[in-house]
Protein backbone atom coordinates (compact mmCIF):
# COMPACT_ATOMS: atom_id res chain seq x y z
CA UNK A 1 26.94 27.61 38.79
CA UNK A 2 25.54 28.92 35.59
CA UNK A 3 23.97 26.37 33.32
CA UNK A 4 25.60 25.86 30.17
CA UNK A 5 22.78 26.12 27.17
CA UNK A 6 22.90 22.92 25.48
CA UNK A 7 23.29 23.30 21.52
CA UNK A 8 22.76 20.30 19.20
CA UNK A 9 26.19 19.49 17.32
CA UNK A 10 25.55 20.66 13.96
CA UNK A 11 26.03 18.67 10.70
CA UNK A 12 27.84 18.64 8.18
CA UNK A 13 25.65 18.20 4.78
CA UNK A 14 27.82 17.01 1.50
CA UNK A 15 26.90 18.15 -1.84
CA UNK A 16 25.89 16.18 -5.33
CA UNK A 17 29.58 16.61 -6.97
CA UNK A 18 31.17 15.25 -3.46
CA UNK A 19 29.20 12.81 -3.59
CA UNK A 20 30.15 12.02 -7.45
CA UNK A 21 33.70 12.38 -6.25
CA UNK A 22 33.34 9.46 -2.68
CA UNK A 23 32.09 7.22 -5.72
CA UNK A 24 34.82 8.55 -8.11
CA UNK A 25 37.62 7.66 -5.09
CA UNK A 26 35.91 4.18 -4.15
CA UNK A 27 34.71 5.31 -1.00
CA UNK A 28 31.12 4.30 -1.89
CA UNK A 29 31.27 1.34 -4.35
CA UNK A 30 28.73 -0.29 -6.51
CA UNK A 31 27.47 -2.16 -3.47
CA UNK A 32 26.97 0.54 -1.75
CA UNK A 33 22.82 1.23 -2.40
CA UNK A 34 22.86 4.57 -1.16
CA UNK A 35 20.97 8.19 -1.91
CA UNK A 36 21.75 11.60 -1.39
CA UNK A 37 18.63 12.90 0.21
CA UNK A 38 19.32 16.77 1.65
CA UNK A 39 22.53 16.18 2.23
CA UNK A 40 22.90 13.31 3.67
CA UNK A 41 23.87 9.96 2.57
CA UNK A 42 20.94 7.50 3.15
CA UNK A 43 20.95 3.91 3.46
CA UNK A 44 18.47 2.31 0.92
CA UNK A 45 16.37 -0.26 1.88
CA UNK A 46 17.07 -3.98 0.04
CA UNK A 47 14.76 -5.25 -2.93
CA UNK A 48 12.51 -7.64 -2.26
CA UNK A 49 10.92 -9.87 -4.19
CA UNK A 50 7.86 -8.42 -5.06
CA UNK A 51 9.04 -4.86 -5.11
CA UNK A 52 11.64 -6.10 -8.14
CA UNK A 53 8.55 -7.94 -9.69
CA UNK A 54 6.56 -4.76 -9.86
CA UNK A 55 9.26 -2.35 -10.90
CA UNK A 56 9.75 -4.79 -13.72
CA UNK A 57 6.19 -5.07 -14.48
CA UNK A 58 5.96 -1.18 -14.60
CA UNK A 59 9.09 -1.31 -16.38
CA UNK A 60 8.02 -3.42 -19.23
CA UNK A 61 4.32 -1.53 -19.70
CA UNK A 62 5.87 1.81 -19.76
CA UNK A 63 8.78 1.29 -22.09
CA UNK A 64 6.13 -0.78 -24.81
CA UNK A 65 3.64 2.13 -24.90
CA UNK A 66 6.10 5.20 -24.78
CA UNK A 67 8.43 4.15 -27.67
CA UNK A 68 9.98 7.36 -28.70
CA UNK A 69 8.08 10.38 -26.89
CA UNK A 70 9.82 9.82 -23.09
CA UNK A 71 13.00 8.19 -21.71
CA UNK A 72 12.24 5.77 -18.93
CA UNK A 73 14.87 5.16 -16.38
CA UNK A 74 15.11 2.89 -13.64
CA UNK A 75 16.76 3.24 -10.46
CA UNK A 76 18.77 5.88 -11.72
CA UNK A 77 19.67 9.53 -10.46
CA UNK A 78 17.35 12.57 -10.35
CA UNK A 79 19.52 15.58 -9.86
CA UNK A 80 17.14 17.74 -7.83
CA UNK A 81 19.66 20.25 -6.48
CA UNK A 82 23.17 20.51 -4.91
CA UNK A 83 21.80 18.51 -1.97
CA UNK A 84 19.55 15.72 -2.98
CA UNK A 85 19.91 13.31 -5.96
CA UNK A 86 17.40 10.64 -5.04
CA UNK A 87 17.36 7.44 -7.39
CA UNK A 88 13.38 6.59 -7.53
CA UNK A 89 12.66 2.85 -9.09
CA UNK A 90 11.35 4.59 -11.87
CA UNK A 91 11.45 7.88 -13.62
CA UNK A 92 9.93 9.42 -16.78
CA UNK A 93 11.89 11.99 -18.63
CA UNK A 94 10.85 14.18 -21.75
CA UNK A 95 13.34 13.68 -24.28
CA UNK A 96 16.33 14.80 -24.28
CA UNK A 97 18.57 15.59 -27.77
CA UNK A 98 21.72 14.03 -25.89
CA UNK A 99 19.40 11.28 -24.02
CA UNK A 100 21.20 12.53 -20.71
CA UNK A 101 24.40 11.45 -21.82
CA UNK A 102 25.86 15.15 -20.86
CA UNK A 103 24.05 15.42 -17.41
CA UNK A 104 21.45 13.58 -15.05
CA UNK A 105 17.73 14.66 -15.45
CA UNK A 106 17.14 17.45 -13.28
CA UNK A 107 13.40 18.46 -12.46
CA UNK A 108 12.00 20.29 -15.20
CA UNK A 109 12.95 16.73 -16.98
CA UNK A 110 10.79 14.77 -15.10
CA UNK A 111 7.18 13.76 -15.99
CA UNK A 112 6.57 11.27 -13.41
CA UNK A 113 7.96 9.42 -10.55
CA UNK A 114 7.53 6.15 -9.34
CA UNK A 115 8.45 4.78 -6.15
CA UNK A 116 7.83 1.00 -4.94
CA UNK A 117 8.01 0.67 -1.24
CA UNK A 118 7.63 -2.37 0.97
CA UNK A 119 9.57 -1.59 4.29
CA UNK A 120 10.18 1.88 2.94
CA UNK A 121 6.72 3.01 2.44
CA UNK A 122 6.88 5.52 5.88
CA UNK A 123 10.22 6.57 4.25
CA UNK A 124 8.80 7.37 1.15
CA UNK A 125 6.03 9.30 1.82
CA UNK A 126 7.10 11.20 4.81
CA UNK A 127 10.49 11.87 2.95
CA UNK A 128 11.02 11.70 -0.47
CA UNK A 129 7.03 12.68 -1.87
CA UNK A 130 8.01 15.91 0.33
CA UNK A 131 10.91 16.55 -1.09
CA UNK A 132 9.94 15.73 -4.72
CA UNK A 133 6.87 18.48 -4.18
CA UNK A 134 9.46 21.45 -3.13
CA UNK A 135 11.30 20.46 -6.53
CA UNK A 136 8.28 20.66 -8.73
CA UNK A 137 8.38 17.28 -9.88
CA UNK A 138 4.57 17.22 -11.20
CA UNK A 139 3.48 13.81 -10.33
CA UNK A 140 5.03 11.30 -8.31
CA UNK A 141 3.18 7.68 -7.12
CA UNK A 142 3.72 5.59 -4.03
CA UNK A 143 2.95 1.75 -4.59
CA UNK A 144 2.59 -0.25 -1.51
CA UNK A 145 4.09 -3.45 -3.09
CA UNK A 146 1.95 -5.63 0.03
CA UNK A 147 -1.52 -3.89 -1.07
CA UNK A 148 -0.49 -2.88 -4.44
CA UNK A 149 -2.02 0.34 -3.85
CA UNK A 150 -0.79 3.33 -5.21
CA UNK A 151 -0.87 6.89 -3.13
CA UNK A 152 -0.91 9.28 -6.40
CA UNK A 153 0.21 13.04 -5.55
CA UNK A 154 -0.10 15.35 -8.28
CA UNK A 155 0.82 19.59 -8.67
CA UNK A 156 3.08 20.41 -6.46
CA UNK A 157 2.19 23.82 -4.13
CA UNK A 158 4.03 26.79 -4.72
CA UNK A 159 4.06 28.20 -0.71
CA UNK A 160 1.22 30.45 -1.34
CA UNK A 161 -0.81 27.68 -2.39
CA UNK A 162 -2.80 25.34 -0.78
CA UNK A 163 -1.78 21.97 -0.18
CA UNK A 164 -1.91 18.62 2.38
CA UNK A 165 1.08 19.85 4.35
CA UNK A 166 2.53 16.78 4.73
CA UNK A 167 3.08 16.13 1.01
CA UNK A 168 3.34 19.32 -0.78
CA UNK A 169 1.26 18.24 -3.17
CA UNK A 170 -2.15 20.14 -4.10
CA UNK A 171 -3.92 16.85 -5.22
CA UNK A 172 -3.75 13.01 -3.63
CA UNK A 173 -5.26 10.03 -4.18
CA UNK A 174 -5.12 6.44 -3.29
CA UNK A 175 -5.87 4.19 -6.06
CA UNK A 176 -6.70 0.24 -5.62
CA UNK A 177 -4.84 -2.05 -8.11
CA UNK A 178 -7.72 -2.87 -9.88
CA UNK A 179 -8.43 1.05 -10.76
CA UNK A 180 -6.81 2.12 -13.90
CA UNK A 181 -4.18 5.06 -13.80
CA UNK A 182 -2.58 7.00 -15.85
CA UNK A 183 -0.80 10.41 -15.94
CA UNK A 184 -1.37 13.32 -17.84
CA UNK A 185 2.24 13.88 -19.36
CA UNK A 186 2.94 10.16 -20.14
CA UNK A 187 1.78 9.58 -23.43
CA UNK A 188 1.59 6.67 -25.68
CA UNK A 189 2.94 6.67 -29.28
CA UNK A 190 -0.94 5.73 -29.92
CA UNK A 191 -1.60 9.93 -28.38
CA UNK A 192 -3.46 8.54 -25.57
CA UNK A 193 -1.80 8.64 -21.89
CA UNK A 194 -0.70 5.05 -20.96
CA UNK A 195 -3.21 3.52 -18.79
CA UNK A 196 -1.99 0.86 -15.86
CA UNK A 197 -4.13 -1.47 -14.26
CA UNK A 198 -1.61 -3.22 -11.81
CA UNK A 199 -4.05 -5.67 -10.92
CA UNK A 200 -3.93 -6.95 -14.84
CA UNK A 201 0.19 -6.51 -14.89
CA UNK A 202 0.89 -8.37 -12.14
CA UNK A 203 -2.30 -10.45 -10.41
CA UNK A 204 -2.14 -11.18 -6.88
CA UNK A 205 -0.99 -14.90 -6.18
CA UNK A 206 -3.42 -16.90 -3.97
């Protein structure tokens, strides 16, 4: 008897406007935390304690030292293509002359990224800093909220370039909370780039 080849069942991927439209019809309501990572609808993990505290924290630095020359967004979505609208705890946009009233920020909005992860952290690099890099998105950091480190990947790797495979990016760094860190493209009113210290934000609680 001949063997039968075995073929995986294939899926079936849903794009960003069905998406829109399962939230449109109340198939995913506002309780529903959920992402559309390539394709697929993703379960997002809850928000602890001190993953809200640092978002906040973040939050609050960014928006008092940006004023006017970037739109900060939290937990909101990032367009990246017809497949994948991720909602990262924190995103910095250039301005926009209809403040993204018209149309989510799509990657060549995006100045940085910021993702908090406690039991996500696996998730987040191994999925989302990946996908980020083959969008362009030029700098995107991973806080550990139990070390408070931060895993900082910067320039994305066109596929002719090298890069550490596993991110994408050309450039990563792990930086301890009491190292200050700042990004190139986030600039405050002052002209300087906003510098954060997370160490100083938020101090570890003995």
């Amino acid at each position: 008897m001949a063997t039968v080849p075995f073929a995986p069942p294939s899926r079936h991927l849903i794009s960003v406007d069905a998406y829109h439209r399962m939230g449109e019809t109340g198939i995913l309501g506002p309780a529903d935390r959920v992402e559309l990572i390539a394709g697929e609808i993703i379960d997002m993990s809850p928000i602890g304690v001190l993953h809200a505290a640092i978002v906040d924290v973040l939050l609050r630095h960014f928006s008092r030292l940006v004023g006017e020359s970037a739109v900060i967004r939290c937990q909101n979505p990032l367009r990246l293509n017809d497949l994948s609208e991720p909602e990262p705890d924190i995103a910095i946009l250039r301005p926009r002359a209809d403040f993204y009233t018209t149309a989510h920020p799509g990657p060549a909005d995006v100045l940085l990224v910021i993702e908090v992860a406690d039991t996500s952290l696996a998730y987040d690099l191994g999925t989302k800093v990946p996908l980020y890099a083959r969008h362009g998105i030029p700098e995107v950091w991973v806080v550990d909220a139990a070390t408070r480190q931060t895993r900082v990947f910067r320039q994305p790797a066109a596929s002719d370039q090298p890069s550490h495979a596993s991110s994408g990016y050309a450039t990563e760094a792990s930086v301890e909370p009491h190292e200050p860190l700042s990004c190139a493209g986030v600039i405050a009113e002052a002209g300087q780039p906003v510098v954060v210290e997370l160490s100083r934000l938020l101090p570890m609680v003995t």
